[in-house]
C-alpha atoms as a PDB file:
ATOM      1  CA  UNK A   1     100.568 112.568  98.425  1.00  0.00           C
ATOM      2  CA  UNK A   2     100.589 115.741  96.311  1.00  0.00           C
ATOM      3  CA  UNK A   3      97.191 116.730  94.759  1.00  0.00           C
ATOM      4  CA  UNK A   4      96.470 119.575  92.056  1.00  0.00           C
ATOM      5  CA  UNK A   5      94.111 122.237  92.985  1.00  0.00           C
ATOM      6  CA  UNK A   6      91.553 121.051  90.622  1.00  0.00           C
ATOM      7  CA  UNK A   7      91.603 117.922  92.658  1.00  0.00           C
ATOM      8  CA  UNK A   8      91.677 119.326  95.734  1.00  0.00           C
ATOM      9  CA  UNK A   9      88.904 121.987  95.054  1.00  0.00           C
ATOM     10  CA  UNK A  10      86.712 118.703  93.946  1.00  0.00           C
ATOM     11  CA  UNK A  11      87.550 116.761  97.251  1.00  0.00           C
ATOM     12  CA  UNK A  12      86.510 119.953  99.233  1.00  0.00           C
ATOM     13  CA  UNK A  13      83.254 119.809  97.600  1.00  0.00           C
ATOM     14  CA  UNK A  14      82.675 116.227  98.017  1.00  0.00           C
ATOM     15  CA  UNK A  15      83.684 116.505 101.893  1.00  0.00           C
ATOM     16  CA  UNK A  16      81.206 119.437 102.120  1.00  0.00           C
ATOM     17  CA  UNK A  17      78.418 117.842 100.360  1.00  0.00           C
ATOM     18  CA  UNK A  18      79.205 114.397 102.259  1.00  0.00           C
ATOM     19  CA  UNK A  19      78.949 116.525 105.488  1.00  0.00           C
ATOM     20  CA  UNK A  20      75.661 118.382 104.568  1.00  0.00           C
ATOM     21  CA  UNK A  21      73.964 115.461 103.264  1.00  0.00           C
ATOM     22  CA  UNK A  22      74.936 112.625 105.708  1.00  0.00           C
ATOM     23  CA  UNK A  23      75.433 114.641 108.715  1.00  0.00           C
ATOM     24  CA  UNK A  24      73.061 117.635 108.202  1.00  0.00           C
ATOM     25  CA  UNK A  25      76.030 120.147 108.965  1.00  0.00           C
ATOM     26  CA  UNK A  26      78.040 122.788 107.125  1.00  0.00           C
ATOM     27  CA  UNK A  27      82.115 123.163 107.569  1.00  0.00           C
ATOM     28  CA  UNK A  28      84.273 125.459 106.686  1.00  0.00           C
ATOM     29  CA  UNK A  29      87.042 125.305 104.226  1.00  0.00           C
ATOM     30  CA  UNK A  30      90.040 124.391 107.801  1.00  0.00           C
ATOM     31  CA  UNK A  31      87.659 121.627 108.736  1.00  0.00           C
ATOM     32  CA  UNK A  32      87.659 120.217 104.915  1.00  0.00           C
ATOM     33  CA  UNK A  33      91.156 120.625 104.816  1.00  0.00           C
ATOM     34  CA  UNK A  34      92.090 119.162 107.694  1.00  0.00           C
ATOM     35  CA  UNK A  35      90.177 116.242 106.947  1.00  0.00           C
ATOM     36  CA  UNK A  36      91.752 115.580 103.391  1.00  0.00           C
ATOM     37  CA  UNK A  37      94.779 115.438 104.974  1.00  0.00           C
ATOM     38  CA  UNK A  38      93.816 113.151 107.265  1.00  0.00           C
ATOM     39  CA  UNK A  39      92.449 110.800 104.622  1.00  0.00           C
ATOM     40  CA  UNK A  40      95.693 111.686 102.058  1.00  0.00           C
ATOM     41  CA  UNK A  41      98.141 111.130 105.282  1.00  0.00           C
ATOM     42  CA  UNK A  42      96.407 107.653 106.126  1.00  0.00           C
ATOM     43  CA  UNK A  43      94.661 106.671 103.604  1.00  0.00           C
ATOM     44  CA  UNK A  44      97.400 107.330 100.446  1.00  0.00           C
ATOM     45  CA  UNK A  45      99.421 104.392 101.850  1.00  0.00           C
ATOM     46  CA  UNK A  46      96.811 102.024 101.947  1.00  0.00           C
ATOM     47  CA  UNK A  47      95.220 102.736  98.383  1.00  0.00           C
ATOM     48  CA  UNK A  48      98.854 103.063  96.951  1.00  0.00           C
ATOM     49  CA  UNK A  49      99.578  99.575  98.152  1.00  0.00           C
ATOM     50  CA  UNK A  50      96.293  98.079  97.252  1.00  0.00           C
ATOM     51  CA  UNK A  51      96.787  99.232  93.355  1.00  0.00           C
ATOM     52  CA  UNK A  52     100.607  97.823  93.656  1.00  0.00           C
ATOM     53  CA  UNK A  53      99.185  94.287  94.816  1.00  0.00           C
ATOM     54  CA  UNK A  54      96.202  94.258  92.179  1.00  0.00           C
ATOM     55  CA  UNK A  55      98.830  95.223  89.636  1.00  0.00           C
ATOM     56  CA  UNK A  56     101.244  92.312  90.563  1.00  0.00           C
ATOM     57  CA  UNK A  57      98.316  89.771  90.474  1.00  0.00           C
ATOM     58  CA  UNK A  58      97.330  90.843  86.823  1.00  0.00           C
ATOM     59  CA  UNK A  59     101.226  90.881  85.519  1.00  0.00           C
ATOM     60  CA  UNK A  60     101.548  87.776  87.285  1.00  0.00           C
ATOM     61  CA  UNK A  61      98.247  86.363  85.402  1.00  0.00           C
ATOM     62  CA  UNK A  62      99.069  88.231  81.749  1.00  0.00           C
ATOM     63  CA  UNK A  63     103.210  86.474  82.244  1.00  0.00           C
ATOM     64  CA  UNK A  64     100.897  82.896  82.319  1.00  0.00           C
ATOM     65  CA  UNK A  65      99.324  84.039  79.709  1.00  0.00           C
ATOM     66  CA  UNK A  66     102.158  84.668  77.888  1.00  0.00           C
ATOM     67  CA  UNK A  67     104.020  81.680  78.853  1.00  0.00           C
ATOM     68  CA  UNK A  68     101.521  79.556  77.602  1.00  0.00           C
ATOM     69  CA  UNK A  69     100.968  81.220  74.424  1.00  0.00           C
ATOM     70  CA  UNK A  70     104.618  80.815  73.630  1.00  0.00           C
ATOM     71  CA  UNK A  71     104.317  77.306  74.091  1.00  0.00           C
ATOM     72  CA  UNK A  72     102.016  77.105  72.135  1.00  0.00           C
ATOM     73  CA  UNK A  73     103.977  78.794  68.999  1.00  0.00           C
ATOM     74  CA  UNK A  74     106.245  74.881  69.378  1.00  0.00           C
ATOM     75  CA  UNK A  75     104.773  72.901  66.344  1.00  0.00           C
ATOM     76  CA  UNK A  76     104.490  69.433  66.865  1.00  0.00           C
ATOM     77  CA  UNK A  77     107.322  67.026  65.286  1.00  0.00           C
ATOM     78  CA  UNK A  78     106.130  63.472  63.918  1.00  0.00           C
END
């Protein structure tokens, strides 16, 4: 998973706060590296496949949509 450098400067700065706030302890810029790696290495996968099933679920609920929407174009024949 390939991340700008804005993006990457604003997960550094979210790992450091995290850190400092949760844990009481300042790291350096290798340690929040190395840990959005970690997270892009394992993490990508999982949250790549999640949005790939949520977006099949709501093209497979706007196609029944559809479908019945054409049916209901038919006009009724006496």
């Amino acid at each position: 998973m390939k991340l700008s450098d804005a993006q990457k400067k604003q997960l550094a700065e979210e790992v450091r706060a995290f850190y400092l706030d949760v844990r009481g302890e300042n790291i350096g810029i290798i340690e929040e590296q190395q840990i959005i790696d970690l997270f892009c290495e394992h993490m990508a996968p999982i949250v790549y496949n999640k949005a790939l099933d949520d977006s099949q679920r709501w093209l497979k609920a706007q196609m029944e949509n559809l479908e019945a929407d054409y049916y209901l174009l038919y006009k009724s024949v006496r």
